[in-house]
C-alpha atoms as a PDB file:
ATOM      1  CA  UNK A   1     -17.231   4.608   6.375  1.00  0.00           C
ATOM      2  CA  UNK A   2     -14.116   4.338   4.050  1.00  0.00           C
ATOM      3  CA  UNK A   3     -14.058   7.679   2.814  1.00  0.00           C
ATOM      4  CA  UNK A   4     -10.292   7.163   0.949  1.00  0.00           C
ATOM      5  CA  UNK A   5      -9.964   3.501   0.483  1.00  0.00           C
ATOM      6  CA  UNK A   6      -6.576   1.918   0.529  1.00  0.00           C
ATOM      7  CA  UNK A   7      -4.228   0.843  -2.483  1.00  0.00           C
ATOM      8  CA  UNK A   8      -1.267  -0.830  -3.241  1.00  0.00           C
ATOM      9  CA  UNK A   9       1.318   2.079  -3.920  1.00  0.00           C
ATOM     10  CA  UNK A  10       3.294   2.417  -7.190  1.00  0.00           C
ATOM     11  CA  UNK A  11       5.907   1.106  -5.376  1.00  0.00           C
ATOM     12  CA  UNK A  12       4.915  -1.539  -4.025  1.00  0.00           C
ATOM     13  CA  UNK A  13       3.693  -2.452  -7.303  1.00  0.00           C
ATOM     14  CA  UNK A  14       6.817  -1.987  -9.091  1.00  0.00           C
ATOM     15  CA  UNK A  15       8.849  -3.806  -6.967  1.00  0.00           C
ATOM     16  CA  UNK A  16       6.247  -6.743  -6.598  1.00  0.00           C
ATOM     17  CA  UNK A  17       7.120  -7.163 -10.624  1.00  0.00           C
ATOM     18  CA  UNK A  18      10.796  -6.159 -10.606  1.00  0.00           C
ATOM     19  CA  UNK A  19      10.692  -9.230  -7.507  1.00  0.00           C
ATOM     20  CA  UNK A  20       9.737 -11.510 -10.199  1.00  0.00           C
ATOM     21  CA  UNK A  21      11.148 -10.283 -13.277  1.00  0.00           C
ATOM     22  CA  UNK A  22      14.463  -8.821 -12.027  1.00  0.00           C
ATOM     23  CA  UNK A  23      17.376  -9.865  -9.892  1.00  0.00           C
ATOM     24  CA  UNK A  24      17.174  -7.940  -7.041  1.00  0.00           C
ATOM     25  CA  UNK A  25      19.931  -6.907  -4.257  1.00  0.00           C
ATOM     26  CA  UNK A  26      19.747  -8.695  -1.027  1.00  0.00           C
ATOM     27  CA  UNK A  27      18.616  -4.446  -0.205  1.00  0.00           C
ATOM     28  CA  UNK A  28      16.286  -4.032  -2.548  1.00  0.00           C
ATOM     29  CA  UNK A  29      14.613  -7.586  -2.129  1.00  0.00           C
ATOM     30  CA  UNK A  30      14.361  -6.737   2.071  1.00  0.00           C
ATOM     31  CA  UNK A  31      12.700  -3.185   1.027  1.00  0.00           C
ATOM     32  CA  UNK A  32      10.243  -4.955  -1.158  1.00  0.00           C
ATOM     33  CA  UNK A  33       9.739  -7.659   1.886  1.00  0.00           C
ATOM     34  CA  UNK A  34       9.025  -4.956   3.771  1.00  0.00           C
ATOM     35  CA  UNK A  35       6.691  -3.047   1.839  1.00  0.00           C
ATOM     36  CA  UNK A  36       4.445  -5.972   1.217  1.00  0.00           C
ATOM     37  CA  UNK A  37       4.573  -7.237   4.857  1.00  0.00           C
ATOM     38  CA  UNK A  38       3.379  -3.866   5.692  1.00  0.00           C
ATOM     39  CA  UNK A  39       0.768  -3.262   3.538  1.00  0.00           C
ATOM     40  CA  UNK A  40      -0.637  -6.367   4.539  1.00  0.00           C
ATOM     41  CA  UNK A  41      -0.853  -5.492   8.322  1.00  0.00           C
ATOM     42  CA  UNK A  42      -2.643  -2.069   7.008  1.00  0.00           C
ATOM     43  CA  UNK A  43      -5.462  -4.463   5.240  1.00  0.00           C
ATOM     44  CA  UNK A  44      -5.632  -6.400   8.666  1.00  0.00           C
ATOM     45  CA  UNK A  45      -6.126  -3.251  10.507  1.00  0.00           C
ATOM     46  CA  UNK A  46      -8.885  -2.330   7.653  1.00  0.00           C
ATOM     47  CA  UNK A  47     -10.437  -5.440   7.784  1.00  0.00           C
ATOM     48  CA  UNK A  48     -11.254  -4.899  11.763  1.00  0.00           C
ATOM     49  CA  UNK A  49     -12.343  -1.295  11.037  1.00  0.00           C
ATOM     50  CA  UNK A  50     -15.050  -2.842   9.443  1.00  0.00           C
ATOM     51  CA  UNK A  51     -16.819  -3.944  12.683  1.00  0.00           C
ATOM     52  CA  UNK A  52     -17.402   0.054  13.391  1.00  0.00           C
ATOM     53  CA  UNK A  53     -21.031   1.350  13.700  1.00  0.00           C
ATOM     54  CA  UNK A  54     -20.144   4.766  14.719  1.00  0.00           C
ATOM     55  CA  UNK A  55     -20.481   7.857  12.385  1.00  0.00           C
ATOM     56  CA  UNK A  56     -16.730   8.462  11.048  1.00  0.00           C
ATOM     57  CA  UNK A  57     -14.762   8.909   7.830  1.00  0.00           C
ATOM     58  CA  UNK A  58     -11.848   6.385   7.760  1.00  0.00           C
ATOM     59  CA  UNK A  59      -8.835   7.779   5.244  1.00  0.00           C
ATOM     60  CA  UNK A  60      -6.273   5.654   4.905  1.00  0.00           C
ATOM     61  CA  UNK A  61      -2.458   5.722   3.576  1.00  0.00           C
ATOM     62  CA  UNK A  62      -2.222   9.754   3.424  1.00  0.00           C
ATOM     63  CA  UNK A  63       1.016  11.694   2.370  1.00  0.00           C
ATOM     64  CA  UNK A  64       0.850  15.141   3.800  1.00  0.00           C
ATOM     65  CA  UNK A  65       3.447  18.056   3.892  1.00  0.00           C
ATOM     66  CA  UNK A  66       3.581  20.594   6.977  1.00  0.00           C
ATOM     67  CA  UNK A  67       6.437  23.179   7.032  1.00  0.00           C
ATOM     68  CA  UNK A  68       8.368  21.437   4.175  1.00  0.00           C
ATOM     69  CA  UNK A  69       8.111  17.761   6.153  1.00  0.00           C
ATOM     70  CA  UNK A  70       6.538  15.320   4.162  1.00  0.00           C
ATOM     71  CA  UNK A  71       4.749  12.707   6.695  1.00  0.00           C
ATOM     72  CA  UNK A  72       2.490   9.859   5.736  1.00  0.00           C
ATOM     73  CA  UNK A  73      -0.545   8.326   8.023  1.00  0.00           C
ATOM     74  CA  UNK A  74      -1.338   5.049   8.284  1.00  0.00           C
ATOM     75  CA  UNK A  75      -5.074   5.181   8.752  1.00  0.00           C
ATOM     76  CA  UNK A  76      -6.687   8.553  10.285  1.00  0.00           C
ATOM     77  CA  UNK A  77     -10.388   8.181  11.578  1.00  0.00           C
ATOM     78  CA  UNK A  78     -12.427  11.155  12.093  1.00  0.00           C
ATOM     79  CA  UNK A  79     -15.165  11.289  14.467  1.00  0.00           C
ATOM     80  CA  UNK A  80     -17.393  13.693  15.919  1.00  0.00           C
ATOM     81  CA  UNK A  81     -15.104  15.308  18.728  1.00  0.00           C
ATOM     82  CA  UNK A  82     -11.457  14.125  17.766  1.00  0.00           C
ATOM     83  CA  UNK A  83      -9.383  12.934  14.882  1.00  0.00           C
ATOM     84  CA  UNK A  84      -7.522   9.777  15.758  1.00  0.00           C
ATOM     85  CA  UNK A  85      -4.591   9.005  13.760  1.00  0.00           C
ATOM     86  CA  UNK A  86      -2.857   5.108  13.690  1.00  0.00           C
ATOM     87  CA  UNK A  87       1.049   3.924  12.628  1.00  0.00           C
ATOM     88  CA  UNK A  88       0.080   0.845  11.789  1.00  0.00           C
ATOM     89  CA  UNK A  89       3.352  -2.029  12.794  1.00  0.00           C
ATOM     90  CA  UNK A  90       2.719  -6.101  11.330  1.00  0.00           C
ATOM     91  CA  UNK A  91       5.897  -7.267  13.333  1.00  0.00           C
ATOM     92  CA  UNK A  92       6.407 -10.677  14.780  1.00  0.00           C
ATOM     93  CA  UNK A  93       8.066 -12.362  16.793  1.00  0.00           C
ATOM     94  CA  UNK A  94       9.557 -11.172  20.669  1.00  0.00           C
ATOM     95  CA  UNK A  95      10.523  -7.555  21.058  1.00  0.00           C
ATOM     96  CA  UNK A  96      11.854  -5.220  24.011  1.00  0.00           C
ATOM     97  CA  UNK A  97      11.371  -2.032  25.056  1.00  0.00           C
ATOM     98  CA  UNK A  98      13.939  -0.427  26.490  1.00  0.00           C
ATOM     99  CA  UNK A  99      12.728   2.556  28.476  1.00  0.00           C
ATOM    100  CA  UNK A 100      16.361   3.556  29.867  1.00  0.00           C
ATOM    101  CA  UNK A 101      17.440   4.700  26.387  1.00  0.00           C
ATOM    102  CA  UNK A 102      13.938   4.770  25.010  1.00  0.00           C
ATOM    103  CA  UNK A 103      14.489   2.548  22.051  1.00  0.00           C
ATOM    104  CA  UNK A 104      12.788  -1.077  20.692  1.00  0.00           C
ATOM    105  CA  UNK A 105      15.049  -3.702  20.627  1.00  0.00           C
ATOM    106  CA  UNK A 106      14.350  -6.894  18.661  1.00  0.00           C
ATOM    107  CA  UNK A 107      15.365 -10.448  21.085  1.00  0.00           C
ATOM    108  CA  UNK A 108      18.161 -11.118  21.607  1.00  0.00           C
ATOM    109  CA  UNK A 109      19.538  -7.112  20.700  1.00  0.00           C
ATOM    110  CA  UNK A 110      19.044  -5.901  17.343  1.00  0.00           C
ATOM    111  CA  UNK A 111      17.929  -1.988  17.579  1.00  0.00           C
ATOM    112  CA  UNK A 112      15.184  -1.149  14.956  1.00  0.00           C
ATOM    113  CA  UNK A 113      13.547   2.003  14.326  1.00  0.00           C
ATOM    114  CA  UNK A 114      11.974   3.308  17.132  1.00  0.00           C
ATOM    115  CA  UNK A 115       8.044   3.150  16.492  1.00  0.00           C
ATOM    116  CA  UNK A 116       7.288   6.024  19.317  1.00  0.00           C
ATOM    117  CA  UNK A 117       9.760   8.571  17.771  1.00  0.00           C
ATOM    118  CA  UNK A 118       7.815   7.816  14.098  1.00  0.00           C
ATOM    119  CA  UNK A 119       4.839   8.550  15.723  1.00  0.00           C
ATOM    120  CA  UNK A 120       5.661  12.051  17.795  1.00  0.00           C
ATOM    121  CA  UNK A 121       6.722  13.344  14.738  1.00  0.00           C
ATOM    122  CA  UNK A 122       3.951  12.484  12.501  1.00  0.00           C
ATOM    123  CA  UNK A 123       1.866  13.781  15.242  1.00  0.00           C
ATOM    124  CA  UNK A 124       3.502  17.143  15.692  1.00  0.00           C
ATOM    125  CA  UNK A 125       3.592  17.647  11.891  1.00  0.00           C
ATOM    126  CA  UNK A 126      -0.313  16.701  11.476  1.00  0.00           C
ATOM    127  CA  UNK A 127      -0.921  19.559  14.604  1.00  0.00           C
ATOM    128  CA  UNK A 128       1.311  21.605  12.703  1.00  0.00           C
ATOM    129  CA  UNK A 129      -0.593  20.922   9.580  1.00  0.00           C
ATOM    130  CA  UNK A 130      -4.135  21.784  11.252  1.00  0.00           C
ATOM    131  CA  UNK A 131      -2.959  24.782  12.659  1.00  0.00           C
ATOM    132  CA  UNK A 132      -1.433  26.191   8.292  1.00  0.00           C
ATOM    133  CA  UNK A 133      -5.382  25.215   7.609  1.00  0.00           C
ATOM    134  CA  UNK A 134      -6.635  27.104  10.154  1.00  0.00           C
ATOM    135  CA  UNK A 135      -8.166  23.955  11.947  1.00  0.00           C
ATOM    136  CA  UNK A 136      -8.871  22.556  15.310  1.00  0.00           C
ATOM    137  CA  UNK A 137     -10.004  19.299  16.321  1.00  0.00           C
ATOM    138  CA  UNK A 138      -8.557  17.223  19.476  1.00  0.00           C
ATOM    139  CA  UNK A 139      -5.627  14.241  18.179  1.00  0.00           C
ATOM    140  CA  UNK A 140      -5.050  11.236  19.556  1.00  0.00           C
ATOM    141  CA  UNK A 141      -2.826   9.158  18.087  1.00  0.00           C
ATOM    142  CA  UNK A 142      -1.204   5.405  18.928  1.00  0.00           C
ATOM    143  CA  UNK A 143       0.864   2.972  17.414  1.00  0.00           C
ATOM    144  CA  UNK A 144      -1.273  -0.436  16.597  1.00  0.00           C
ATOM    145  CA  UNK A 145       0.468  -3.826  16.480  1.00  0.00           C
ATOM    146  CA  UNK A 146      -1.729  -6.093  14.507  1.00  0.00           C
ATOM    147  CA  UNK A 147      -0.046  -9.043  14.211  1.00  0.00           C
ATOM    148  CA  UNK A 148      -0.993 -12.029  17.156  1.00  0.00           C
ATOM    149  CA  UNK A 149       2.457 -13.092  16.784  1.00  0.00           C
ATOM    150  CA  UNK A 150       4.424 -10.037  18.162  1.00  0.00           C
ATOM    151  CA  UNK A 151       5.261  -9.688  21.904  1.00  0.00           C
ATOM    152  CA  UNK A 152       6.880  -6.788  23.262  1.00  0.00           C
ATOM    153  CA  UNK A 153       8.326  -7.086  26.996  1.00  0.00           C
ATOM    154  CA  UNK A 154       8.694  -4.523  29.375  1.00  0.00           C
ATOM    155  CA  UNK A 155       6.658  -1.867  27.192  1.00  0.00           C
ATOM    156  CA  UNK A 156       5.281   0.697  29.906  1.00  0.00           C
ATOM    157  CA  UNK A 157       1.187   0.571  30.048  1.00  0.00           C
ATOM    158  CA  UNK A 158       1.392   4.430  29.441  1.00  0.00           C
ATOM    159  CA  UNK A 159       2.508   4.410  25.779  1.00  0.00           C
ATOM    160  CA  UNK A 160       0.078   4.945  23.161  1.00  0.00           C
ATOM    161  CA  UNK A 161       0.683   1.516  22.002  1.00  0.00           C
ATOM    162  CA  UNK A 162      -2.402  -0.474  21.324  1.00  0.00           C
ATOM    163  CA  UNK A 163      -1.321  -4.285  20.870  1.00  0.00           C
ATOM    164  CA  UNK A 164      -3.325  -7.306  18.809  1.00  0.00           C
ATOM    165  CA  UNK A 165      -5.199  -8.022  21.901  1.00  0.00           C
ATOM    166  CA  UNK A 166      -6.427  -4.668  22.242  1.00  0.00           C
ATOM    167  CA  UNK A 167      -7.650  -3.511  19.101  1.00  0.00           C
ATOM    168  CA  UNK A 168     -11.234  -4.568  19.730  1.00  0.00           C
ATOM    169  CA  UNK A 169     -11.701  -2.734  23.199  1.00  0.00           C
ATOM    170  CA  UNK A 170      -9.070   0.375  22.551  1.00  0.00           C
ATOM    171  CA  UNK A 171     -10.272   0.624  18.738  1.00  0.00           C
ATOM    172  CA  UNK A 172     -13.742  -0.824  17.960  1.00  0.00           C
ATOM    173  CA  UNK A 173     -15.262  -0.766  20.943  1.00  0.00           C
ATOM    174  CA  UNK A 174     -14.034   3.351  22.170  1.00  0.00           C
ATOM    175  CA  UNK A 175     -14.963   4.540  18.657  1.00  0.00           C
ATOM    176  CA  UNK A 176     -18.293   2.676  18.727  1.00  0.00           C
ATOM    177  CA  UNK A 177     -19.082   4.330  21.514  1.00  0.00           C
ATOM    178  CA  UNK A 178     -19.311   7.186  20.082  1.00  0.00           C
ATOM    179  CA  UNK A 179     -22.768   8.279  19.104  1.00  0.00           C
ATOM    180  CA  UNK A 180     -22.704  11.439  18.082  1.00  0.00           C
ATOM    181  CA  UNK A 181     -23.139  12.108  13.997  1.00  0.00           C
ATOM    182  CA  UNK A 182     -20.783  13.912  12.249  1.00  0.00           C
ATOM    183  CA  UNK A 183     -21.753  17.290  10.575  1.00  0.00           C
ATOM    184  CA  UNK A 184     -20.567  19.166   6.920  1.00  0.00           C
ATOM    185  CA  UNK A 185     -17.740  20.532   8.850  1.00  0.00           C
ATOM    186  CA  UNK A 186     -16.305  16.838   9.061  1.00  0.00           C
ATOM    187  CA  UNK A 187     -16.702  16.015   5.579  1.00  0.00           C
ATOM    188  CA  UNK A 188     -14.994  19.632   4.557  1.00  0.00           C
ATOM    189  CA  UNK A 189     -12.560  18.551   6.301  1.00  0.00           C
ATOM    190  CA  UNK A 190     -11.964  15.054   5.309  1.00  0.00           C
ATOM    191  CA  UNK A 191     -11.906  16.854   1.493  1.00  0.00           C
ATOM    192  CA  UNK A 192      -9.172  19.229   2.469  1.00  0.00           C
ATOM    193  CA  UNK A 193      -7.159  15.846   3.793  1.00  0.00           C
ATOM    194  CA  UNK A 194      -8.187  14.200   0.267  1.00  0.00           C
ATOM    195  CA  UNK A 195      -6.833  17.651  -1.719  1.00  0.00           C
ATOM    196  CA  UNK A 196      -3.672  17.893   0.018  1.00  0.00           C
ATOM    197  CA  UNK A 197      -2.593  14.136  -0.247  1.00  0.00           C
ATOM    198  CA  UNK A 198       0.612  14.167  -2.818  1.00  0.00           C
ATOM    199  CA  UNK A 199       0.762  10.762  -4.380  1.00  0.00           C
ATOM    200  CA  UNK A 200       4.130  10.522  -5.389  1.00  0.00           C
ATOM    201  CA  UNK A 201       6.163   9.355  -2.296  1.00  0.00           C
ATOM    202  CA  UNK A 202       9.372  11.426  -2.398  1.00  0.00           C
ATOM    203  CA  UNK A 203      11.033   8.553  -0.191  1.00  0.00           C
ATOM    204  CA  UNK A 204       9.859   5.679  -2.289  1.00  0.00           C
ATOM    205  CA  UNK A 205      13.139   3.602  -2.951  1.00  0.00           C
ATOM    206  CA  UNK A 206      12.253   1.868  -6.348  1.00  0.00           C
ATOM    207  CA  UNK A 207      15.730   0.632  -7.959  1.00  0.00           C
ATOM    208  CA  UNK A 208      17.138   1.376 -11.507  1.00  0.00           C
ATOM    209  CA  UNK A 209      15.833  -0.836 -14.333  1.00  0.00           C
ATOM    210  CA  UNK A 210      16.076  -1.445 -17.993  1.00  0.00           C
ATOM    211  CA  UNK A 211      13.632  -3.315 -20.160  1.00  0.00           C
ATOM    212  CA  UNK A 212      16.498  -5.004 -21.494  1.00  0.00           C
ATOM    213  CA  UNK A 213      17.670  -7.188 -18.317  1.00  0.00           C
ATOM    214  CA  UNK A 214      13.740  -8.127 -16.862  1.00  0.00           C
ATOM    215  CA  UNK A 215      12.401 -11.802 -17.319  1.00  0.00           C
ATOM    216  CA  UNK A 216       9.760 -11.941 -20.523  1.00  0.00           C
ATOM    217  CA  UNK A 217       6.858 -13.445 -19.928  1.00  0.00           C
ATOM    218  CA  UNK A 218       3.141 -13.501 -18.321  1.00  0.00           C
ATOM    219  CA  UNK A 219       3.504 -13.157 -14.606  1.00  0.00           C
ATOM    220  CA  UNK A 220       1.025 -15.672 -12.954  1.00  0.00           C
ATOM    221  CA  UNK A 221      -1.595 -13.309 -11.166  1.00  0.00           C
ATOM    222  CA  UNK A 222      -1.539 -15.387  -8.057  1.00  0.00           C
ATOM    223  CA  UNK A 223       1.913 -16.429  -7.430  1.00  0.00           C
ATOM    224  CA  UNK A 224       4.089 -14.258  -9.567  1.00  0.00           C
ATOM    225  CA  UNK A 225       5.870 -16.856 -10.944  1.00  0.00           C
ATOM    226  CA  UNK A 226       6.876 -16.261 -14.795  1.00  0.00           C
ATOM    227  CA  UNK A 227       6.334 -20.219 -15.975  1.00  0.00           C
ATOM    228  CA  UNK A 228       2.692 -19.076 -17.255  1.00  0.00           C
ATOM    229  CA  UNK A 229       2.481 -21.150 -20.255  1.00  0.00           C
ATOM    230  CA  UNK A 230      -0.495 -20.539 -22.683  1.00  0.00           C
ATOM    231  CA  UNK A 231      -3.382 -23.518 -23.400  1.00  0.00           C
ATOM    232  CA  UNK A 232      -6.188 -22.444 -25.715  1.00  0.00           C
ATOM    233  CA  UNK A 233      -8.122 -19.581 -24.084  1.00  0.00           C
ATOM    234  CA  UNK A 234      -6.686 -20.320 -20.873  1.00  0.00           C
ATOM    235  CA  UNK A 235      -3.152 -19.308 -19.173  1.00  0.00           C
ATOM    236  CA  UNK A 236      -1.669 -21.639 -16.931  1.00  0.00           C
ATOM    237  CA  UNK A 237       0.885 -21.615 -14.013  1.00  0.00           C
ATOM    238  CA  UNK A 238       2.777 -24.664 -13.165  1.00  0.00           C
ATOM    239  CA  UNK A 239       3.674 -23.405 -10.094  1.00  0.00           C
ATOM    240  CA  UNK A 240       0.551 -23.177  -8.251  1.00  0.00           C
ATOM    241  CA  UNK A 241      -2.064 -24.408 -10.924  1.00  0.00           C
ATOM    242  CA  UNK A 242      -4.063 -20.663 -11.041  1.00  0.00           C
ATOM    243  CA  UNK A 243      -5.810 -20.652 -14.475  1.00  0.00           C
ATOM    244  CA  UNK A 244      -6.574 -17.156 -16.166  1.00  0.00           C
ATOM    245  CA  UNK A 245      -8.255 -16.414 -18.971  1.00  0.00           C
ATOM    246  CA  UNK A 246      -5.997 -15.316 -21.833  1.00  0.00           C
ATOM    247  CA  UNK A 247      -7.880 -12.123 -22.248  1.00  0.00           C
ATOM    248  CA  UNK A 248      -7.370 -11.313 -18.410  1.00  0.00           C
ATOM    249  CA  UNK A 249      -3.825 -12.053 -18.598  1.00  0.00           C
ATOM    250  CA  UNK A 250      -3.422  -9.731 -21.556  1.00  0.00           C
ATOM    251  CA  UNK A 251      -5.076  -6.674 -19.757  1.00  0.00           C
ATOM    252  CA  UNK A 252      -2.885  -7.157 -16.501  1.00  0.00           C
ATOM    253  CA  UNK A 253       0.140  -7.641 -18.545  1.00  0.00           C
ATOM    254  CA  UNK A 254      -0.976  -4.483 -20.761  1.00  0.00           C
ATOM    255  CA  UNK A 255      -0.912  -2.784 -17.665  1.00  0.00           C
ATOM    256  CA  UNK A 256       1.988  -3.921 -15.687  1.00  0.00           C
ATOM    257  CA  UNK A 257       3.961  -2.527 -18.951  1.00  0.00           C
ATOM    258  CA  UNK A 258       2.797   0.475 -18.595  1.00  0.00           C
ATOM    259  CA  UNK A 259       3.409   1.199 -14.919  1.00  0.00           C
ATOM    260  CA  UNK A 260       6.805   0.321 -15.543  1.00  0.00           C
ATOM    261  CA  UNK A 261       7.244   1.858 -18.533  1.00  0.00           C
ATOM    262  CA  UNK A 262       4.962   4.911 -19.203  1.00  0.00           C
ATOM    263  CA  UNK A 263       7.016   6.598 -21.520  1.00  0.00           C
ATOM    264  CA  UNK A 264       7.086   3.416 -23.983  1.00  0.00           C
ATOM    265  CA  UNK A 265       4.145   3.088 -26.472  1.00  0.00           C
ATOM    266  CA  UNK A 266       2.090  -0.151 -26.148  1.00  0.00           C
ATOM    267  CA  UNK A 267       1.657  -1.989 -29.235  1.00  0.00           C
ATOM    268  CA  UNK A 268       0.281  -5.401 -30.119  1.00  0.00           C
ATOM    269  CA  UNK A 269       3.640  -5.931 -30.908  1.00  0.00           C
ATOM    270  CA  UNK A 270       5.256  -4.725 -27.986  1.00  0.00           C
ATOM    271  CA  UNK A 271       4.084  -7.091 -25.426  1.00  0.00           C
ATOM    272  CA  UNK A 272       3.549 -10.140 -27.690  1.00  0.00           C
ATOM    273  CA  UNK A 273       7.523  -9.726 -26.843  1.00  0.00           C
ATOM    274  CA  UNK A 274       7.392  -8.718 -22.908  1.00  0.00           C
ATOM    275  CA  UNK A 275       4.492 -11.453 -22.546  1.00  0.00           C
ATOM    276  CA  UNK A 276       6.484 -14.052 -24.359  1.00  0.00           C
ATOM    277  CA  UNK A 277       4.015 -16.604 -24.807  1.00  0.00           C
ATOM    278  CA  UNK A 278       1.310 -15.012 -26.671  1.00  0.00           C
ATOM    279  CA  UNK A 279       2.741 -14.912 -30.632  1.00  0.00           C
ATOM    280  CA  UNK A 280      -0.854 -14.153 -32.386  1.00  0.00           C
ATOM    281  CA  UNK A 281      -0.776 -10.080 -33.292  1.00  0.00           C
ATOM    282  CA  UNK A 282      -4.149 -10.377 -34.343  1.00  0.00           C
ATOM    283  CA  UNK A 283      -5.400 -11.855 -31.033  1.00  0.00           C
ATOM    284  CA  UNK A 284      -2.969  -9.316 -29.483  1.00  0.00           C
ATOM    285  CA  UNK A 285      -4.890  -6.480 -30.920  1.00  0.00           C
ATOM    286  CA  UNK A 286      -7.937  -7.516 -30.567  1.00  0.00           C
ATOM    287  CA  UNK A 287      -7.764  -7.875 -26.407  1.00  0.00           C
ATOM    288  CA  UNK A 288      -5.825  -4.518 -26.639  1.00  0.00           C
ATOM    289  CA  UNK A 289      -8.825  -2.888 -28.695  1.00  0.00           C
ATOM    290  CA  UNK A 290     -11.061  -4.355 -26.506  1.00  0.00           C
ATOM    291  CA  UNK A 291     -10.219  -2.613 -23.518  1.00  0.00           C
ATOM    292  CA  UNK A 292      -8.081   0.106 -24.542  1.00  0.00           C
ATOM    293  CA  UNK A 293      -8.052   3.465 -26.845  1.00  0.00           C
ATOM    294  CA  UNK A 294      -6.344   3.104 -29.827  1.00  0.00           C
ATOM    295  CA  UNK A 295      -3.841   6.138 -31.042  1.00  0.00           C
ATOM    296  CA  UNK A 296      -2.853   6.259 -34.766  1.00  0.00           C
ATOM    297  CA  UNK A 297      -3.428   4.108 -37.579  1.00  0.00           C
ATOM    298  CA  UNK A 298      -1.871   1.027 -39.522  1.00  0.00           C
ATOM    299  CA  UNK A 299       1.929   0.427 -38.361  1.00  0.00           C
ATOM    300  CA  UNK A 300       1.453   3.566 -36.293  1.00  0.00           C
ATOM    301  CA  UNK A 301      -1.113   2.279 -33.804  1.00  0.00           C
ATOM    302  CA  UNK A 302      -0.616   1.987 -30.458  1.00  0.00           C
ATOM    303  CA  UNK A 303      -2.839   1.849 -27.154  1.00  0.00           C
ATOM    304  CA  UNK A 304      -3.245   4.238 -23.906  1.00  0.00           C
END
């Protein structure tokens, strides 16, 4: 079972609107690429954990700190005898390993980050982590490549890399066979994962903004294009023909604002102007008392 479901991070988030609303550096646009290709191959990978019958607690995206190293895990499954962790890769496309100088090379001979050194050292800091809480349980842990269009040549068969084709017997089918049931020590355990996950990522790489320079507007919930134009009770995007409902739009918008700018008060007022195409403050407020609590009173009154 999911016992810590995954979510889109605040960055991810942020830069998913900033994408739309902002103009971006070629960097900051290949971070956010990245980020959202990512997070996508980590839903993949959750999407196949499904298929497991076995008694386990599936955490996902954890941010843990051993010795002053902060270390994230893709997806950590906990079953009766060992604790599995998984760096979860979506790359594509033909890739070589290069076991002379023990580094990934992307065709023809473009060097990326090597995925076994990211792994060793989450590894050693999650052991090292165990061992401050006092706890032992057997690790195993792999790189998985869950996209069917990656191909890496030359890759030795004893590297704990588990490729697309693999996932079913050296995931799914090795877990599920597993029957043991898992006991209150497990679950204390998953809680004391849970308790120590920190969930603001020191390393998160969100760029500066102002409210000033970003695009106005409602930003279509489907496509994230910002040519939402308003029809009745209906929003509509012209880019890929989703329809919302104007209240719906409201609330995302409502909250979009205030993940990028908590320390601003939300008013009717407020995002009539960052939503652009909404110009009734009476409708405004109404959606906004509607869904959240309102703070003060007459030209004081604003919404958390």
């Amino acid at each position: 079972m999911f016992y810590k479901v995954r979510t889109e991070s605040r960055e991810l988030k942020i830069m998913e609107v900033l994408n739309a609303r902002a103009d971006l550096s070629e960097k900051d646009k290949r971070n956010y690429f990245t980020l959202r290709k990512g997070y996508e191959g980590e839903i993949q990978f959750d999407n196949m954990l499904e298929r497991l019958q076995c008694d386990c607690l599936i955490l996902s995206d954890l941010l843990l700190r051993a010795s002053n190293s902060t270390f994230q895990i893709d997806s950590l499954i906990i079953v009766s005898n060992t604790v599995y962790l998984f760096d979860i890769k979506n790359y594509e496309d033909d890739y070589v390993w290069d076991a002379v100088d023990n580094r990934m090379l992307k065709k023809p001979d473009f060097e990326i980050t090597n995925p076994l050194t990211q792994l060793k050292k989450n590894e050693q800091h999650f052991r090292k982590w165990l061992q401050e809480h006092k706890l032992d349980f057997p690790v195993v842990a792999s790189v998985v490549f869950v996209n069917p269009r990656f191909t890496l040549y030359q890759a030795s068969p004893d590297l704990p890399f588990i490729f697309p084709t693999q996932i079913e017997r050296d995931v799914i089918e090795r877990l599920n066979s597993n029957s043991a049931k898992l006991t209150h020590k497990h679950k204390k355990f998953a809680d004391q994962l849970i308790n120590s996950h920190i969930n603001e990522n020191p390393y998160s790489q969100i760029p500066a903004y102002e409210y000033e320079e970003l695009r106005k507007g409602i930003m279509c919930a489907n496509c994230s294009s910002i040519s939402v134009f308003l029809d009745g009770k209906f929003c509509f995007c012209p880019d890929c023909g989703h329809k919302e409902t104007v209240e719906a739009a409201v609330i995302r918008t409502a909250e979009e604002f205030k993940l990028l700018f908590p320390e601003r008060k939300l008013t009717a007022r407020t995002l009539m102007e960052y939503s652009k195409v909404i110009n009734n403050q009476k409708r405004m407020s109404r959606i906004l008392e509607k869904h959240f609590t309102m703070v003060g009173k007459n030209r004081w009154v604003h919404y958390i």
